[in-house]
N, C-alpha and C. Protein backbone atom coordinates (compact mmCIF):
# COMPACT_ATOMS: atom_id res chain seq x y z
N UNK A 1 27.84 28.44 25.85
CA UNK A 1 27.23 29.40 24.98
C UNK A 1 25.96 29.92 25.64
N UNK A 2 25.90 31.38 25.52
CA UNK A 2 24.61 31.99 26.23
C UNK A 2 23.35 32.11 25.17
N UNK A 3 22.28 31.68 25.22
CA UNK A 3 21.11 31.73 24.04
C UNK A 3 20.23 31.90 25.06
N UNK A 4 18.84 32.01 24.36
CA UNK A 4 17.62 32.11 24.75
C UNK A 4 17.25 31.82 25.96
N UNK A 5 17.46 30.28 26.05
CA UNK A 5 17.22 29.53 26.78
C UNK A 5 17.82 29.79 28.36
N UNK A 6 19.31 30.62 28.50
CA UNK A 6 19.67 30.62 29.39
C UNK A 6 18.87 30.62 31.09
N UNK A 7 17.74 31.91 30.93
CA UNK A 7 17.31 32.51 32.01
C UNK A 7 16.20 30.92 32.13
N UNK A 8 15.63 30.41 31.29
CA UNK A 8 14.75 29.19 31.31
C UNK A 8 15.24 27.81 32.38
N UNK A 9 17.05 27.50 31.83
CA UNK A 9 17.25 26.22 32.46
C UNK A 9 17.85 27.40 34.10
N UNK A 10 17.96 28.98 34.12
CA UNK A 10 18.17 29.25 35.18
C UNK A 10 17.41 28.99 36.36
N UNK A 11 16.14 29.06 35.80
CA UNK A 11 15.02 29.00 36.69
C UNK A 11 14.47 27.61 37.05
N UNK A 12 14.57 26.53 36.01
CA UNK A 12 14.48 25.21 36.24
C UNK A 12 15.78 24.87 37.17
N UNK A 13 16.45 25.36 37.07
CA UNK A 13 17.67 24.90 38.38
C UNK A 13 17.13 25.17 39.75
N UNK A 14 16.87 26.68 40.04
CA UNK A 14 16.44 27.08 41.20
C UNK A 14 15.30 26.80 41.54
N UNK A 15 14.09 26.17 40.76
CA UNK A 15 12.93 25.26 41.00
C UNK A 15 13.37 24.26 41.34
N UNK A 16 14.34 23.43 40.88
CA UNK A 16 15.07 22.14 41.34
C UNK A 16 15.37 21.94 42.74
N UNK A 17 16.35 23.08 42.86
CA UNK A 17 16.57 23.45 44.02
C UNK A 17 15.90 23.63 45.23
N UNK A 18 14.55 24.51 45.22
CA UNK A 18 13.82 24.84 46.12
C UNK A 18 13.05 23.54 46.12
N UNK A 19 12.58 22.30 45.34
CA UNK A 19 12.13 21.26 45.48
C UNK A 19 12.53 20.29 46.11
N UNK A 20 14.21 20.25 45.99
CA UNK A 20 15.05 19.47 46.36
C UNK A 20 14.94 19.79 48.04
N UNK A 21 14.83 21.18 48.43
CA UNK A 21 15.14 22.03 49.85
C UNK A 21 14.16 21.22 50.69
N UNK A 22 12.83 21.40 50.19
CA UNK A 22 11.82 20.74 50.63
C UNK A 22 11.08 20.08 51.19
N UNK A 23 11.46 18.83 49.80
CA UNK A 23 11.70 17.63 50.51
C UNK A 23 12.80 16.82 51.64
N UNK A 24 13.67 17.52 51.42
CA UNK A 24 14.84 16.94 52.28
C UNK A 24 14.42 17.87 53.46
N UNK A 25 13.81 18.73 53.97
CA UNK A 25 13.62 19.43 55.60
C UNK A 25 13.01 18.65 56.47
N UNK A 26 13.72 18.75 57.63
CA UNK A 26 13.01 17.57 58.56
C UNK A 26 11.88 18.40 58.88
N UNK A 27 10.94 17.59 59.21
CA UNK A 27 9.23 17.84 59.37
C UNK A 27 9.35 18.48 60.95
N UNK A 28 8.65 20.14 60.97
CA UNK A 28 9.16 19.95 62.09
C UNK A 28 8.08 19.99 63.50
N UNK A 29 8.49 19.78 64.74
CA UNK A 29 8.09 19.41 65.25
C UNK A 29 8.05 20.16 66.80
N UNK A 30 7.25 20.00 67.75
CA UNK A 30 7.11 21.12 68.55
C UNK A 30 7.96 21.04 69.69
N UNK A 31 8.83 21.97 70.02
CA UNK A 31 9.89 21.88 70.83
C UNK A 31 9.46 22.01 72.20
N UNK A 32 9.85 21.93 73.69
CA UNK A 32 9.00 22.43 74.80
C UNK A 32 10.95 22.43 75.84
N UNK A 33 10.61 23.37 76.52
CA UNK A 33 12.19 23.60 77.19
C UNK A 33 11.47 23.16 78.62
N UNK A 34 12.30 22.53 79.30
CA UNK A 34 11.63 21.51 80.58
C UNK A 34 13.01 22.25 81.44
N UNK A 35 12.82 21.94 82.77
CA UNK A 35 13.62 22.41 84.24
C UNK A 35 13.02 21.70 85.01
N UNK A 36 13.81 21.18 85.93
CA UNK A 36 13.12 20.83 87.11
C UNK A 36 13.12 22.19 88.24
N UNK A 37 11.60 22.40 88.46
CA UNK A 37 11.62 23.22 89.54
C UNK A 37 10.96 25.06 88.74
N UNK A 38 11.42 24.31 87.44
CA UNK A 38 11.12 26.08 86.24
C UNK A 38 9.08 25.97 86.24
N UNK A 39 8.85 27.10 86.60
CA UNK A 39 7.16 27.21 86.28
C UNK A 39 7.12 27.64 84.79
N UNK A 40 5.52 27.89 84.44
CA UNK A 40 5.52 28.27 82.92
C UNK A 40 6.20 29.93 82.53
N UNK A 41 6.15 30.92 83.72
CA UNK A 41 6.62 31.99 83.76
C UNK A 41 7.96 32.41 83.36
N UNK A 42 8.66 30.75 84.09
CA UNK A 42 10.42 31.03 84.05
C UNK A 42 10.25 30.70 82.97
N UNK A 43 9.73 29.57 82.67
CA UNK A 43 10.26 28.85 80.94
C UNK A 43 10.17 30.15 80.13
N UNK A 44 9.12 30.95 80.30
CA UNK A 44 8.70 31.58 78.83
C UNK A 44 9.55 33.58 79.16
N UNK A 45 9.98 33.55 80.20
CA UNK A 45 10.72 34.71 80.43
C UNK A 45 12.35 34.08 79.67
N UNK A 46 12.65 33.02 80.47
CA UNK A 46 14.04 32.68 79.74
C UNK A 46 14.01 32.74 78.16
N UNK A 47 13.27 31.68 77.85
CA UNK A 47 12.91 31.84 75.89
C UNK A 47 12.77 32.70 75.46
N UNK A 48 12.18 33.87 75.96
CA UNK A 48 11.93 35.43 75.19
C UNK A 48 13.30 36.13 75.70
N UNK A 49 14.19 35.67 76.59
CA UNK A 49 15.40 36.51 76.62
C UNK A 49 16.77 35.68 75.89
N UNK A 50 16.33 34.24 75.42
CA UNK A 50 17.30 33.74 74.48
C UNK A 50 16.86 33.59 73.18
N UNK A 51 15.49 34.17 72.63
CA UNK A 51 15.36 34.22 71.44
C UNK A 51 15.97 35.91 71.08
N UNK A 52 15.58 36.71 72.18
CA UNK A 52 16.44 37.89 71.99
C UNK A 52 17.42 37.61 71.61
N UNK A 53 18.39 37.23 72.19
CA UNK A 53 19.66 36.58 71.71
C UNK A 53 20.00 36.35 70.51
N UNK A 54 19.15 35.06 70.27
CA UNK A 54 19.08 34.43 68.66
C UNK A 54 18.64 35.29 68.01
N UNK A 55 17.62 36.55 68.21
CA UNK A 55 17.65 37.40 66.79
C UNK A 55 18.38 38.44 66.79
N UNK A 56 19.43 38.43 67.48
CA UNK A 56 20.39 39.68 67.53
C UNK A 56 21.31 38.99 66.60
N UNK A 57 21.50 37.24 67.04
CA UNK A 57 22.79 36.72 66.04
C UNK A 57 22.14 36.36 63.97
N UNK A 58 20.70 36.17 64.50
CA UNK A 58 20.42 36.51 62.47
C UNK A 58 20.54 37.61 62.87
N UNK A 59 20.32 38.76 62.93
CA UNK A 59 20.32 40.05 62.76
C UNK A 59 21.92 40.20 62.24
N UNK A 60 22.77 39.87 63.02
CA UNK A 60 24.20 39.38 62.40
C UNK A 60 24.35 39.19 61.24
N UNK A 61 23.81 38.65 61.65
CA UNK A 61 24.68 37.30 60.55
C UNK A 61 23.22 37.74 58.78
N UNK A 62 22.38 38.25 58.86
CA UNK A 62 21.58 38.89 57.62
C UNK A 62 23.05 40.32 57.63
N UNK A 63 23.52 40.58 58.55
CA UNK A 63 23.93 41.54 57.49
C UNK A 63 25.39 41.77 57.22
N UNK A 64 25.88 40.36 57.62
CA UNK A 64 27.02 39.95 57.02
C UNK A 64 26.69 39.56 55.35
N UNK A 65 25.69 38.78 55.64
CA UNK A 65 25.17 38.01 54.13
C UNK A 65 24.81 39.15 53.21
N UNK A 66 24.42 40.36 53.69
CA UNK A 66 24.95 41.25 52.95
C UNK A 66 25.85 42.04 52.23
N UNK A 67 26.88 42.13 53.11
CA UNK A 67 27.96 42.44 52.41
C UNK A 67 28.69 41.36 51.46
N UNK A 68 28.13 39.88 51.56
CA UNK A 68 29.00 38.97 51.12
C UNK A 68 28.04 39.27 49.58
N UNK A 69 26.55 39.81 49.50
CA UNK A 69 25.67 39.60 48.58
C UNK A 69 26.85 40.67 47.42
N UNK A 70 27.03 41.97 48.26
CA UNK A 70 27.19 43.30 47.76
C UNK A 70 28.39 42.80 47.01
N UNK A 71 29.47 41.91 47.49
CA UNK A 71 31.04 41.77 46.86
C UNK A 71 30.46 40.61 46.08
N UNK A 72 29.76 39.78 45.50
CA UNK A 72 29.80 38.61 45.07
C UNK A 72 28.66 38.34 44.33
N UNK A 73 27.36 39.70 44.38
CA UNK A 73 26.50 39.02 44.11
C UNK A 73 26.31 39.41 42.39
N UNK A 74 26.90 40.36 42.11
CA UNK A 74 27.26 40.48 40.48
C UNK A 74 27.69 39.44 39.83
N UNK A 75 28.76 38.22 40.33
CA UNK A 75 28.73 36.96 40.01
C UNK A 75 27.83 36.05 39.61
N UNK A 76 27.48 36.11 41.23
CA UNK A 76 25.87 35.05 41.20
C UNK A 76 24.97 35.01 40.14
N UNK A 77 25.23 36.50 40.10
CA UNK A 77 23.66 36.86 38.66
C UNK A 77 24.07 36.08 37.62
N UNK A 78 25.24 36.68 36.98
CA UNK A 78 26.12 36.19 35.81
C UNK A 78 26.16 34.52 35.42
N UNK A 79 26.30 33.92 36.76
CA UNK A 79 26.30 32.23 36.52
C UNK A 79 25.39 31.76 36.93
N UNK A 80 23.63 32.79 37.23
CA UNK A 80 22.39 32.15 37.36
C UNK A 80 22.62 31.16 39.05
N UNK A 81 23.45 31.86 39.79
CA UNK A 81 23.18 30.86 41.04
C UNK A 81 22.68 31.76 42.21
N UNK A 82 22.23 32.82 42.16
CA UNK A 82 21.92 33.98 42.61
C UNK A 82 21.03 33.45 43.99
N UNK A 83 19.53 33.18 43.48
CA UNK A 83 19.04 32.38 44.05
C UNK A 83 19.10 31.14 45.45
N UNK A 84 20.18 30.50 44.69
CA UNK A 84 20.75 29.34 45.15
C UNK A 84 21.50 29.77 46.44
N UNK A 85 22.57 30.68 45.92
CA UNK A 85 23.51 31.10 47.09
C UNK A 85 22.50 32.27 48.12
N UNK A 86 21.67 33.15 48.22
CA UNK A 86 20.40 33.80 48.96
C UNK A 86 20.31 32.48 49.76
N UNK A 87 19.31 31.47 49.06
CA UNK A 87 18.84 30.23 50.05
C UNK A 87 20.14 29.75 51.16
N UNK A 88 20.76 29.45 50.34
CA UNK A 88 21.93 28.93 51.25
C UNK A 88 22.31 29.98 52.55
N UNK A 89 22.53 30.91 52.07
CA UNK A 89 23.11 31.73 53.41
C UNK A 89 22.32 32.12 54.14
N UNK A 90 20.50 32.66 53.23
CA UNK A 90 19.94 32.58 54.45
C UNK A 90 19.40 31.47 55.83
N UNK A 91 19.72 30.14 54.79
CA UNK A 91 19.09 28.78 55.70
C UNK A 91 20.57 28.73 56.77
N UNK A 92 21.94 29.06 56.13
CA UNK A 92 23.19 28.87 56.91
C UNK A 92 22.88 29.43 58.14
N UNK A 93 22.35 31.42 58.31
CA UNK A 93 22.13 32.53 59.20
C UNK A 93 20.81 31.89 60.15
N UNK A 94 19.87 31.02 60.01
CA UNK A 94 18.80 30.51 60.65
C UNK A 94 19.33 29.17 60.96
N UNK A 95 20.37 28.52 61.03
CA UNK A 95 20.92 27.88 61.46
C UNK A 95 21.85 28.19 62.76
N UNK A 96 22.25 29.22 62.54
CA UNK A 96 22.83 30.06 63.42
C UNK A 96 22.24 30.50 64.68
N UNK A 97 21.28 30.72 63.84
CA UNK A 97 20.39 31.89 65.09
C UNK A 97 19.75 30.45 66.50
N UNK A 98 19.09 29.34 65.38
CA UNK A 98 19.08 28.48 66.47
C UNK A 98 20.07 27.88 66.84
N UNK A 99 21.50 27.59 66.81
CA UNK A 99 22.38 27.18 67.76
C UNK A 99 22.68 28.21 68.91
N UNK A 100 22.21 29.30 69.20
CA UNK A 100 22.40 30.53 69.44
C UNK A 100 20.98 30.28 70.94
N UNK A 101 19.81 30.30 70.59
CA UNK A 101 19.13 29.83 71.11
C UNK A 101 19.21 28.40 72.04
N UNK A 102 19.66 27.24 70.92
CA UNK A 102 19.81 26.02 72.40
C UNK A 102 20.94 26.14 73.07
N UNK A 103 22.03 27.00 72.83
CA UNK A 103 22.98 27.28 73.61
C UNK A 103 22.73 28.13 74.81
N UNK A 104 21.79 29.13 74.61
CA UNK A 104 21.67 29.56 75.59
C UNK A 104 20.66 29.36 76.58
N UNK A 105 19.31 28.46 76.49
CA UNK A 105 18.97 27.61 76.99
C UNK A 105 19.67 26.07 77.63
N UNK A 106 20.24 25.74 77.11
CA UNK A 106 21.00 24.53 77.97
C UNK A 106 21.63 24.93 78.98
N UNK A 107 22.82 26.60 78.43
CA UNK A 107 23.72 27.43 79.43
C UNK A 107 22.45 27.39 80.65
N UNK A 108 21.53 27.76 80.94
CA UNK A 108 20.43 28.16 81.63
C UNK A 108 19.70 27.17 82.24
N UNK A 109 20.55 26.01 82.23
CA UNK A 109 20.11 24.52 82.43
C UNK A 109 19.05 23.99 82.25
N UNK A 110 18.54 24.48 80.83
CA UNK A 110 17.21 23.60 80.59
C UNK A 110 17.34 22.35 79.60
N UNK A 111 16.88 21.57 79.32
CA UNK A 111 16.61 20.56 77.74
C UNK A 111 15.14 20.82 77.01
N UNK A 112 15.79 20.23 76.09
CA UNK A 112 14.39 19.99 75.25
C UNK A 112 14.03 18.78 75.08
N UNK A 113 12.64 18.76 74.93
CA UNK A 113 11.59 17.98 74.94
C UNK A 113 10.36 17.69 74.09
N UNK A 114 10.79 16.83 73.29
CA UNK A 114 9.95 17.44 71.95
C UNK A 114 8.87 15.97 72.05
């Protein structure tokens, strides 16, 4: 049954949610890409040409999550998960973008070193 209250426990969900997100994120921590033989020049020319990379694939992948918003997101509203599913796909698309990044750093034979 839809009453008053609806938009109230909507928003206590997605407060839940974003609390829940939160706390559970690993703390994060400072990454450094190492080579044997790489100066600070190579490191930071390679990283600015594989974060290129990585924001070409969110750039992707935000506007896939668009079209998925455009077919689905009249739903979302309707069952108050609107919110919920945004977070999700955008944390899914920044998930992306950095596998995108250590892939193409490792390809480039570096590691990380945190």
């Amino acid at each position: 049954m839809i009453g008053r209250d609806t938009p109230l426990l909507a928003a206590a969900g997605v407060s839940l949610c974003l609390l829940l997100a939160v706390c559970a994120a690993p703390a994060t921590t400072e990454v450094h890409w190492v080579k044997t033989g790489a100066d600070d020049e190579t490191i930071s020319r390679e990283l600015r040409d594989c974060n290129a990379q990585a924001n070409a694939a969110l750039a992707s992948e935000r506007g896939i999550n668009q079209d998925i918003n455009a077919t689905l997101g009249g739903n979302w509203q309707f069952s108050g998960t609107s919110a919920i599913e945004q977070q999700s796909m955008g944390a899914q698309a920044a998930g992306y973008a950095d596998q995108v990044l250590n892939s193409c750093m490792r390809a480039k034979g570096f590691t990380k070193q945190s």
